[in-house]
Each structure stands twice: as C-alpha cells, then as structure tokens.
Protein backbone atom coordinates (compact mmCIF):
# COMPACT_ATOMS: atom_id res chain seq x y z
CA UNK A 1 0.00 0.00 0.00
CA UNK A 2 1.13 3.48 -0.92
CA UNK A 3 0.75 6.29 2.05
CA UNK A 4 1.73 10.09 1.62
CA UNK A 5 3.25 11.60 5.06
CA UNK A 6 2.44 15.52 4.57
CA UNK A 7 2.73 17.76 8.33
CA UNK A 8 2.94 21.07 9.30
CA UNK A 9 0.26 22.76 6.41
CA UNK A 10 -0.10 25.86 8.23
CA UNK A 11 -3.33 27.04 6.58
CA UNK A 12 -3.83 30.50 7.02
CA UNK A 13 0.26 31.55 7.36
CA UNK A 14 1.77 34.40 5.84
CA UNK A 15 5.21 35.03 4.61
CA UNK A 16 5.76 38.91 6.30
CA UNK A 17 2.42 40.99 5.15
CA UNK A 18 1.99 38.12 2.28
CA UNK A 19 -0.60 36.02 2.12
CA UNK A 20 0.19 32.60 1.39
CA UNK A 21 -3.55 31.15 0.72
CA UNK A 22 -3.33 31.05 -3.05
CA UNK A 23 -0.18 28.80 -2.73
CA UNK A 24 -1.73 26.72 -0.11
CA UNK A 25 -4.82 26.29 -2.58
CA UNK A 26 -2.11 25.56 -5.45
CA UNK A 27 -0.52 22.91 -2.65
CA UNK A 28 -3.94 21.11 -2.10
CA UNK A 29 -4.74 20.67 -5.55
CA UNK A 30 -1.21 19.07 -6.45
CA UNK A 31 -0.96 16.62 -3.65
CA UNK A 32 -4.35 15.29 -4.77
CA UNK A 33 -2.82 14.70 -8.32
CA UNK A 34 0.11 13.06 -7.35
CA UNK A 35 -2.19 10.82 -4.79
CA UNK A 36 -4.55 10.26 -7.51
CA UNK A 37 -1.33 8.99 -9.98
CA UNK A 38 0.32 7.19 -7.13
CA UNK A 39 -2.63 5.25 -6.68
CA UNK A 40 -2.23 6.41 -3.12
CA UNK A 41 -4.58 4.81 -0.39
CA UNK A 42 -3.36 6.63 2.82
CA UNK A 43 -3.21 10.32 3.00
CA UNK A 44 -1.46 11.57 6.71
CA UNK A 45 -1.12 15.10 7.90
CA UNK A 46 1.26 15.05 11.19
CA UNK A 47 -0.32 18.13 12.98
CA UNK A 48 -0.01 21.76 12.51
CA UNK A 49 -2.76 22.02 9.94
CA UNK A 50 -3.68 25.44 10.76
CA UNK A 51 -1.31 27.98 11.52
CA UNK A 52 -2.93 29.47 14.93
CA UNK A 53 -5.85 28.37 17.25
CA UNK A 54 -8.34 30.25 15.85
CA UNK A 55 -7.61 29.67 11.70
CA UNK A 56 -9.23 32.14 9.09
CA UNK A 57 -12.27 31.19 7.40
CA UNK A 58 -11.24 30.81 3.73
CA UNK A 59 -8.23 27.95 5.41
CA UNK A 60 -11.15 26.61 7.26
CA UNK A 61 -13.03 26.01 3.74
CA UNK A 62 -9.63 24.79 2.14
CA UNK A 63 -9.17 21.98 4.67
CA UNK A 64 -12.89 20.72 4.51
CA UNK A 65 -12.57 21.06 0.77
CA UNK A 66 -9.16 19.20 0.57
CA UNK A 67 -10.70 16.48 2.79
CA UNK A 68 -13.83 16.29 0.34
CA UNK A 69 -11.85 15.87 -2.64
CA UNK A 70 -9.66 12.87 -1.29
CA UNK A 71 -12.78 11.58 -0.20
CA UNK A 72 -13.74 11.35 -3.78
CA UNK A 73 -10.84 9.72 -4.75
CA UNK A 74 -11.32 7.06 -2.52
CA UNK A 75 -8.87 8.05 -0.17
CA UNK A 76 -8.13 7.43 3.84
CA UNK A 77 -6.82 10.30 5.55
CA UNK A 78 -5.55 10.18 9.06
CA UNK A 79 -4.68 14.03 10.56
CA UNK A 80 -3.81 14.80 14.07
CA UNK A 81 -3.86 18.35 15.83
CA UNK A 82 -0.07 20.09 16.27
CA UNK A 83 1.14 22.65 19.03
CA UNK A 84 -0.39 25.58 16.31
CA UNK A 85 -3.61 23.93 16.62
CA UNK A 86 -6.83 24.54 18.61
CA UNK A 87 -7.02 20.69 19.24
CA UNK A 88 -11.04 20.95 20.30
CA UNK A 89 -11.72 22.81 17.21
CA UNK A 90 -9.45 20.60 15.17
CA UNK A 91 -11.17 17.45 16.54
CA UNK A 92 -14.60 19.38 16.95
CA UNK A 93 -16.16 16.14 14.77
CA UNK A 94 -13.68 13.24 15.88
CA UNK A 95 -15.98 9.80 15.46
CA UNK A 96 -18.28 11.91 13.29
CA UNK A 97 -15.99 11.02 10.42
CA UNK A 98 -14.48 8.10 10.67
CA UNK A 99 -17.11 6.25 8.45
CA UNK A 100 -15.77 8.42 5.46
CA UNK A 101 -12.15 7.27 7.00
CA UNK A 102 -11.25 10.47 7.67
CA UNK A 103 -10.04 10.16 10.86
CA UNK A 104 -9.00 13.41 12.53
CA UNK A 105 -7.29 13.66 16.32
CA UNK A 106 -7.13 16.36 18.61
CA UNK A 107 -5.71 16.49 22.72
CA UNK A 108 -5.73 13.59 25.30
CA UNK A 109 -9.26 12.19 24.69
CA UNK A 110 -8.09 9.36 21.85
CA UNK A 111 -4.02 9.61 21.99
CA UNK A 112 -2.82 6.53 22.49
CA UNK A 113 -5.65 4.15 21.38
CA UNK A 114 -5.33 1.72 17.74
CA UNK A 115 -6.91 3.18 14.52
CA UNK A 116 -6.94 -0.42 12.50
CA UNK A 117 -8.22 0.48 9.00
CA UNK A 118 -8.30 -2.19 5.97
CA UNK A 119 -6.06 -1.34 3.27
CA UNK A 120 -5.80 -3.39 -0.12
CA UNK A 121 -3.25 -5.80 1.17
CA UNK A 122 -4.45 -6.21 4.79
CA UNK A 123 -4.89 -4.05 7.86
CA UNK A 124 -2.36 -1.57 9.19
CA UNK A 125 -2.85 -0.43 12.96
CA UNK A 126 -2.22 3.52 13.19
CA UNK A 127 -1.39 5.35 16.49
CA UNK A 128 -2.34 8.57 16.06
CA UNK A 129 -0.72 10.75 18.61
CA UNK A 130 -1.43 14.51 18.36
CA UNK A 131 0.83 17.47 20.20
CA UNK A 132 0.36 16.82 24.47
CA UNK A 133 0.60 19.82 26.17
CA UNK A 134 2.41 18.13 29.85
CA UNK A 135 0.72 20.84 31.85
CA UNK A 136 -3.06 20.17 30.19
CA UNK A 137 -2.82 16.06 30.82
CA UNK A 138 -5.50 14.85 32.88
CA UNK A 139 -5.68 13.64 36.04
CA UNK A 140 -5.78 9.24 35.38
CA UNK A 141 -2.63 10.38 32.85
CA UNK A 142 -0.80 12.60 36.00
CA UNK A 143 -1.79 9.48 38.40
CA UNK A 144 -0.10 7.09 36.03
CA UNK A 145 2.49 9.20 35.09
CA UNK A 146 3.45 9.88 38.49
CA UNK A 147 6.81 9.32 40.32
CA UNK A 148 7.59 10.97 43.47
CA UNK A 149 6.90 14.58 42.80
CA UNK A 150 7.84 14.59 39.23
CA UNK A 151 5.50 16.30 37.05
CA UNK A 152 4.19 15.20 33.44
CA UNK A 153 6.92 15.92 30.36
CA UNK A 154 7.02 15.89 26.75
CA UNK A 155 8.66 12.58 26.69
CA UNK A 156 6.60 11.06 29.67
CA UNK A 157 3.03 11.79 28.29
CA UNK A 158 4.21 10.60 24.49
CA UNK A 159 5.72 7.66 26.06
CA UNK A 160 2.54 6.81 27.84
CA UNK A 161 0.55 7.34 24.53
CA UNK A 162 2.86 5.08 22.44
CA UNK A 163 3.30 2.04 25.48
CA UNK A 164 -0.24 1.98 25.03
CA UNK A 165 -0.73 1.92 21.56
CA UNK A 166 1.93 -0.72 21.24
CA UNK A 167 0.47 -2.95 23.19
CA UNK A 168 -2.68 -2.68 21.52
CA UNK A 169 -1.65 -3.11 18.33
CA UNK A 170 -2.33 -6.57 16.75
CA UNK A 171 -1.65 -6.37 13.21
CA UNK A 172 1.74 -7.29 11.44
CA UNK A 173 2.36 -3.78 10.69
CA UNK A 174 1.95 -0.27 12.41
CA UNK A 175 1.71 3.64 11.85
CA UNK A 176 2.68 5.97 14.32
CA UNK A 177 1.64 9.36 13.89
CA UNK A 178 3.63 11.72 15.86
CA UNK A 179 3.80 15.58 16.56
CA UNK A 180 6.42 16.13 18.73
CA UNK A 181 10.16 17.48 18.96
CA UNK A 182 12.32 14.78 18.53
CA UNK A 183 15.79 15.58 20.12
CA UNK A 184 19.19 16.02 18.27
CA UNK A 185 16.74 17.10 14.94
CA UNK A 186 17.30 20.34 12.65
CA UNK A 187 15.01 23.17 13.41
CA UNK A 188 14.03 26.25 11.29
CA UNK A 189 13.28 29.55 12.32
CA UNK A 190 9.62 29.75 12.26
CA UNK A 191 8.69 26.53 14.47
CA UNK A 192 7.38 27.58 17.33
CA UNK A 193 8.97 26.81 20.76
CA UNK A 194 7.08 24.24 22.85
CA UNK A 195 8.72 25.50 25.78
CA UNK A 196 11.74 27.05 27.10
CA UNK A 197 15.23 25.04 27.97
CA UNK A 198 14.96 22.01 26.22
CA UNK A 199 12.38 20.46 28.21
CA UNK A 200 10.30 19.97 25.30
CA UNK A 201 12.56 17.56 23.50
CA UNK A 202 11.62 13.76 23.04
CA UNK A 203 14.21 10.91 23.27
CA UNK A 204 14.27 8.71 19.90
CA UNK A 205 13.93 5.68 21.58
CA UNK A 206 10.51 6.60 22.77
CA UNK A 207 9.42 5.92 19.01
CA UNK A 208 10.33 2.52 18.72
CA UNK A 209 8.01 -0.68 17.67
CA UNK A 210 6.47 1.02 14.79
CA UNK A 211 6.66 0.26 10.79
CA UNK A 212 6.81 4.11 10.15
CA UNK A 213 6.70 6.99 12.10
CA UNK A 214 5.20 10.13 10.62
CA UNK A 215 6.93 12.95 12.52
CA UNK A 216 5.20 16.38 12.72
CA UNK A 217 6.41 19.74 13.99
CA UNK A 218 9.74 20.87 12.75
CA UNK A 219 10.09 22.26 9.36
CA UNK A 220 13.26 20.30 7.71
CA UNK A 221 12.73 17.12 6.29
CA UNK A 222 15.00 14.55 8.22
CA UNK A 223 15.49 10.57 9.22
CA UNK A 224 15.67 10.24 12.86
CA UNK A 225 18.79 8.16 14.05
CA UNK A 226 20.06 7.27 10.21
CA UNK A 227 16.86 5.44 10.63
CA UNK A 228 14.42 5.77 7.54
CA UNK A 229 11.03 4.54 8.63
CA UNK A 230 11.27 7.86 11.55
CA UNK A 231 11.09 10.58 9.97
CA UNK A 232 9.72 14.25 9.76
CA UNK A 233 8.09 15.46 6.38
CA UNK A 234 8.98 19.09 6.86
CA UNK A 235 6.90 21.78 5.36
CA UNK A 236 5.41 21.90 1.88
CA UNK A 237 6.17 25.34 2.16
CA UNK A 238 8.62 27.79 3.00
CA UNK A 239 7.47 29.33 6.06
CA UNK A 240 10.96 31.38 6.99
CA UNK A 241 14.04 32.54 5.51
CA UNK A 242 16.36 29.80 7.39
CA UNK A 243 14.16 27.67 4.81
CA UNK A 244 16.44 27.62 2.11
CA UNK A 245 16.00 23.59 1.19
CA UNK A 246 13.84 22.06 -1.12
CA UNK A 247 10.05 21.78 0.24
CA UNK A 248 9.21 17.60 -0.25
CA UNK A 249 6.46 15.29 1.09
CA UNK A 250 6.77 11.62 1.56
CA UNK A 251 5.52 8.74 -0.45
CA UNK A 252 5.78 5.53 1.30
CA UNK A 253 5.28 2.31 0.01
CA UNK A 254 4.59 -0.33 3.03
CA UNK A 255 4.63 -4.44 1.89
CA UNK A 256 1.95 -6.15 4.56
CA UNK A 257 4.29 -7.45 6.62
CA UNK A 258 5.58 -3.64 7.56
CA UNK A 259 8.60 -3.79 5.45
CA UNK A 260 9.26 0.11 4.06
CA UNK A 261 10.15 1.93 1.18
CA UNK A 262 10.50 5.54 1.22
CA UNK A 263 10.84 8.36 -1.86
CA UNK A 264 10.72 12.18 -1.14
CA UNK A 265 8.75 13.88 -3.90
CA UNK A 266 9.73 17.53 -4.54
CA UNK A 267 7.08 19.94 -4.12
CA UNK A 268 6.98 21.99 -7.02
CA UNK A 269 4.59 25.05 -5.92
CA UNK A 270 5.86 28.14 -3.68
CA UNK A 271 8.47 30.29 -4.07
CA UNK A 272 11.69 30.10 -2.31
CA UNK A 273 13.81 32.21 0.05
CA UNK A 274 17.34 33.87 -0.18
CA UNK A 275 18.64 36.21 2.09
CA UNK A 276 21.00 39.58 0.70
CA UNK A 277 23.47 41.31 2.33
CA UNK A 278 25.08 44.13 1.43
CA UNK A 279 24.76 48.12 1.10
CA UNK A 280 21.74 49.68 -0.86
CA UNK A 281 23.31 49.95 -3.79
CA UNK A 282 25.64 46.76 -4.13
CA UNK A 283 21.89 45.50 -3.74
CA UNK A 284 20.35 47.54 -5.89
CA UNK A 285 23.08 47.41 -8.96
CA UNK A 286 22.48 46.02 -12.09
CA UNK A 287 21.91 42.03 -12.40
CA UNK A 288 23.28 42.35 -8.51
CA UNK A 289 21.42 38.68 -7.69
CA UNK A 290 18.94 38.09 -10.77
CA UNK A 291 18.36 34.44 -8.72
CA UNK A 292 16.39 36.64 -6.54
CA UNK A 293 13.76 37.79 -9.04
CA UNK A 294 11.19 35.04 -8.21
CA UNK A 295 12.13 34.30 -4.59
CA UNK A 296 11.52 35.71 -1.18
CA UNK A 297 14.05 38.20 0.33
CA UNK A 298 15.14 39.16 3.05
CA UNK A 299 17.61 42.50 2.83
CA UNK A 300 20.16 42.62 5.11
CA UNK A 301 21.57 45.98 4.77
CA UNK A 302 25.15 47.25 5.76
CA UNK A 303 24.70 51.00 5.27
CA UNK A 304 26.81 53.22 7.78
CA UNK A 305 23.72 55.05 8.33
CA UNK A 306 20.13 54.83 7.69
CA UNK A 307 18.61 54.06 4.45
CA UNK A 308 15.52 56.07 3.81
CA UNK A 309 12.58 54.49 1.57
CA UNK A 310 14.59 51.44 1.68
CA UNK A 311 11.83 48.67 1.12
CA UNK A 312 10.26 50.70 -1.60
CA UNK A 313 13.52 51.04 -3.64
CA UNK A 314 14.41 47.33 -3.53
CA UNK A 315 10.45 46.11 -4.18
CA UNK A 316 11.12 47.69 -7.87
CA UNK A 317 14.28 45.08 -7.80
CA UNK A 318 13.17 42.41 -5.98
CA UNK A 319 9.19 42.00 -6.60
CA UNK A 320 8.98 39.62 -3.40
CA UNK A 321 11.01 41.52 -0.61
CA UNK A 322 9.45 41.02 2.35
CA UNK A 323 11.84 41.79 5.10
CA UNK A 324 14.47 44.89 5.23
CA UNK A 325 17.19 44.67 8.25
CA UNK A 326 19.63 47.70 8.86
CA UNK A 327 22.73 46.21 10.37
CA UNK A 328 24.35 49.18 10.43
CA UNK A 329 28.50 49.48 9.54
CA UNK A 330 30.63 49.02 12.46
CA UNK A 331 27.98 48.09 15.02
CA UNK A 332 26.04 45.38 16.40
CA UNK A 333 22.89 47.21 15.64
CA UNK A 334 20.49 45.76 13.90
CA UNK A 335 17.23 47.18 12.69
CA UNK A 336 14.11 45.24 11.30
CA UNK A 337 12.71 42.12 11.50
CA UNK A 338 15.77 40.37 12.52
CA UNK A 339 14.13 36.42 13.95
CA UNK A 340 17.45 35.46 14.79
CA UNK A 341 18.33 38.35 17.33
CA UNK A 342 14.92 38.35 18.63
CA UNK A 343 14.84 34.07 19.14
CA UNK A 344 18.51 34.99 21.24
CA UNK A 345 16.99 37.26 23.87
CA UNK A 346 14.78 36.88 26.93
CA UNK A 347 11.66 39.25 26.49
CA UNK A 348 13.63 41.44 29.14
CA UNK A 349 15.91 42.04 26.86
CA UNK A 350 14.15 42.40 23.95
CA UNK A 351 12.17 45.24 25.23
CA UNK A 352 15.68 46.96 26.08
CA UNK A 353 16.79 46.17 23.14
CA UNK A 354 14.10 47.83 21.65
CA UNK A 355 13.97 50.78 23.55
CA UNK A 356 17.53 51.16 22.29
CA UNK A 357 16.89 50.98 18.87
CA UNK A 358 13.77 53.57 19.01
CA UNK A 359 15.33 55.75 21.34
CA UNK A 360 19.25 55.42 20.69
CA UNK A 361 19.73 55.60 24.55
CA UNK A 362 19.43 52.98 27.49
CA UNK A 363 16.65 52.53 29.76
CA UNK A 364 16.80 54.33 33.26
CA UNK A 365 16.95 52.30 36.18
CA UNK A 366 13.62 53.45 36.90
CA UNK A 367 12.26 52.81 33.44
CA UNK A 368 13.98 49.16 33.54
CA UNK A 369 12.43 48.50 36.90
CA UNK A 370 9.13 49.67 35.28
CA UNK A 371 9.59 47.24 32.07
CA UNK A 372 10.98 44.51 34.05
CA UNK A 373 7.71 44.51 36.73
CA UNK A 374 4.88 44.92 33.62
CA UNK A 375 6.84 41.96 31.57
CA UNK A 376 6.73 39.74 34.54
CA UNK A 377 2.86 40.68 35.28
CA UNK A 378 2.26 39.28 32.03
CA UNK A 379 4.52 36.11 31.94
CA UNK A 380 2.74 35.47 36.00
CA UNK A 381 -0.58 36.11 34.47
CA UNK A 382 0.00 33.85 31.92
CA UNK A 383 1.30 30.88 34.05
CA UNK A 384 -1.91 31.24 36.40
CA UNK A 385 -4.42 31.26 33.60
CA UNK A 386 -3.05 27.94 32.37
C-alpha cells in the first residue's frame, strides 16, 4: 500500500504581510494529483494544519474542501492536531468522520488508542498521537504518570501514549503518527517553541516498535537516528528565511508485513527564500542577484547610516522583498525584523533592546524596573491562567 506523510500545512500563514492562501490552494490541488497517480490509499497530515488556534475562514473552507476531494478519490486520511492547533476545534467532529475514514485527532481524549483500518493488502494499525501539552494532561494520565513529585513531560506523556498503543496493536504492521520534537533534529526559524530550555525535546527511543513513524512539527525534512522509517516530512512550504532547502512530502510504500520503502517527492509550488546582504546599492546594482527575481528576500543591509525608503527602492528590484534589516556598519545594531536576534533574547531584553533601537539611549533604572515589573505581570498572568 502506498501512504503520503504531509505535516505542518499551516493554513492561514503568511510570509511577512503576504498572504500565502493562493499557494496553499495551489498545494492542495497538487498533492491530490500526485495521490490520484500514485494510486495512493493513505493520505497523513502530522499536525499543525492550521497555523494558529483560531484559523481564518477561507483555510477553514480549504481543509474541509481538501478532505472532500480525497474523499472522492477514494482516499483514507488520518490528521492529528499540532502545538499551532486549537485541538477541540481541530477534533470538533472526531468519530463523526471516521465512516468516510477520515479520521481526525485532537488532545488527550483518543491519543494513544489503535486506529486499524483495511487497506488493499491487509490491515495496518495507526497510532495517532497529536501534540500533548504536559501541563493540560488529565488527572488518570498525571496518576499514572506519576513518580515521586515529578510532574508530566514531553517525553513522559508521548511515552505513555505510544506504550499503550503498542500494546494494543495486533496487526503485522503499524503507523505511528507523531507531533512532537524529537531531540538532536534540525530546526528552522519559524517553528514555534514548545517551551523554554529544552524540556520539550523527546528521546528517539521513545518511538520505537512502529513500521513508520510520521513525525510532525519541525520544518526540515530529516530521518531520525540514520533510521528511515522515523522521519519528519517538513513543510510543503517555505514558512521562513532559514528555509532555504527544497520543500518535499513523503511517499511511502509499506509491503503487509511492515517492510518500508520511502521516496521524497519535490514539491513543485511556492516560491523560495534567499537572504542579501550588502549596502543599498551593491543591492540595488544592475543584475546584482537576478536568482532573486522570483524568490523571497530578506535585505540585510550594511549601510553606515540609515537608508531612507529602503523597502520601496528594492520592491522595484526584488518584486517579493518582504523583510528589510539595517545592520548598520561598524555596530552590532540591527534594525528590522531580525528572527534570529529576537529568538537569542529573553523578552527582558528584547524590550531593552528595543527601547535602544527607538530611542538610541538605554533605559533608566527606573524605566527598567518599570519594564521589568509589567513583563513579569504578564509572563505570571499567563502561568496562572493555564
């Protein structure tokens, strides 16, 4: 039987003040096609399929009418809710569906349990395991979970999910579908941190006893361990300017007794990214980077002061410019929508940071104090109402 691994859609994203729904339309209808050709019977989606809790409408309509279409075509699709999710809304009709076998997973209430669904050649068992927020598991999972005073993790509340869904598996071969953050893996820019430290990183080992394991949540597509039956998809589309590889989902090709073969399949839609660096005019001169015509960019400018009407000047250049940075000559200063320097800092320091750029002075004491007790109101706040 042939499956496609797809994760991390991200209906609804942008790319800067972009929209990216036309693309993500464009995506739909060419994964369909190359299902239909493949002769595909398995179609999963490994969380992430919105790109915030609350999606727009017209990504709302794309997903139903994505999931209509492969419906016509005959085939199964098997979607679980990612950390970008609203898992209740995502799972809103979980059971409702499942006699159209589309079988869609959200939060605590199903993780763990055996989705056997009869393929061609025999059934397959699927675990579908959507992203576990630790601090939202419920109270028979903290009971079981507990050791001591140790509360929930990442890696505890998958490992309970998957312990039980390997021992309820039956069949001669097994799915695992998996959002998580799989230690030692390559991350991009625009994944979203799970938490802060580390403590949101999963052991490999806790993904063993499967066939395959469809990995959802970070954006490059890698093998886990050298081992090619665990392995993340990645995006279909660039979603950031760290990016730069070629977008790919996964045909798989499973015999019945679980035995694997596995072919990435270039996603041709979407334009890519490139980053520029340089001074206004080294960007700006003639056939400077005509590679860049079609793609993405991000201007990283090296001006000794700064560059007035920048962003307007380069759009007649570079049609798809999205993001202008002023890292200006002989300083660390850097001005724009620089991800990397804001990913570095604590939000105490970003604020100062920020103050410094606006106001090209430091904060007073009493002004720090003042940003310091507001920013920790918020992050206290925060904790309580989870």
């Amino acid at each position: 039987m042939k499956i496609l691994h797809t994760s991390d859609w991200h209906l609804g994203r942008s790319f800067g003040s972009v929209s990216l729904h036309e693309t993500q339309v464009e995506f739909c209808e060419w994964l369909l096609e190359v299902a239909a050709a493949e002769k595909v019977e398995l179609l999963v989606v490994a969380g992430d399929l919105y790109d915030r809790s609350i999606p727009p409408q017209e990504s709302v309509v794309l997903w139903r009418e994505t999931l209509k279409a492969f419906n016509r075509e005959g085939i199964a699709v098997v979607a679980i809710a990612g950390n970008h999710d609203g898992a209740d809304r995502v799972a809103a009709f979980d059971g409702l569906t499942d006699e159209a076998r589309i079988f869609v997973r959200g939060g605590y209430g199903r993780a763990g349990e055996i989705l056997t669904l009869d393929i061609s050649d025999g059934p397959l068992d699927i675990a579908l395991v959507p992203f576990l927020d630790p601090q939202l598991a419920p109270p028979e999972w903290k009971a079981e979970l507990a050791e001591g005073d140790n509360k929930p993790t990442h890696e505890s509340v998958l490992r309970l999910a998957l312990d039980q869904a390997r021992t309820a598996s039956k069949a001669g071969r097994s799915l695992a579908v998996v959002h998580a953050f799989v230690g030692g893996s390559t991350t991009a820019e625009s994944e979203r941190q799970l938490t802060v430290g580390g403590t949101d990183q999963v052991a490999a080992t806790a993904l063993e006893g499967f066939s395959y394991v469809a990995l959802g949540h970070l954006h490059t597509p890698q093998v886990i361990g050298g081992a090619e039956h665990v392995r993340y998809s990645g995006t279909p589309l660039a979603y950031s300017f760290s990016e730069t590889g070629a977008k790919s989902v996964v045909l798989l090709d499973m015999s019945s007794n679980g035995t694997c073969s596995v072919e990435a399949v270039p996603v041709p839609v979407g334009r890519g990214v490139i980053t520029l660096t340089g001074t206004i005019d080294e960007l700006l001169a003639p056939d400077a980077h005509p590679e860049a015509a079609e793609l993405y960019v991000k201007a990283v400018l090296t001006d000794a002061s700064y560059v007035v009407d920048a962003k307007s000047r380069l759009l007649e250049v570079y049609p798809y410019c999205t993001d202008v940075v002023m890292k200006l000559a002989g300083t660390s200063t850097a001005i724009g929508p620089n991800e990397e320097i804001r990913s570095a800092l604590s939000p105490r320091d970003a604020a100062e940071k920020f103050w410094e750029d606006i106001v090209n002075e430091p904060l007073s004491d009493l002004q720090r104090d003042t940003v310091i007790a507001a920013i920790d109101k918020v992050f206290i706040t925060n904790e309580v109402t989870r």
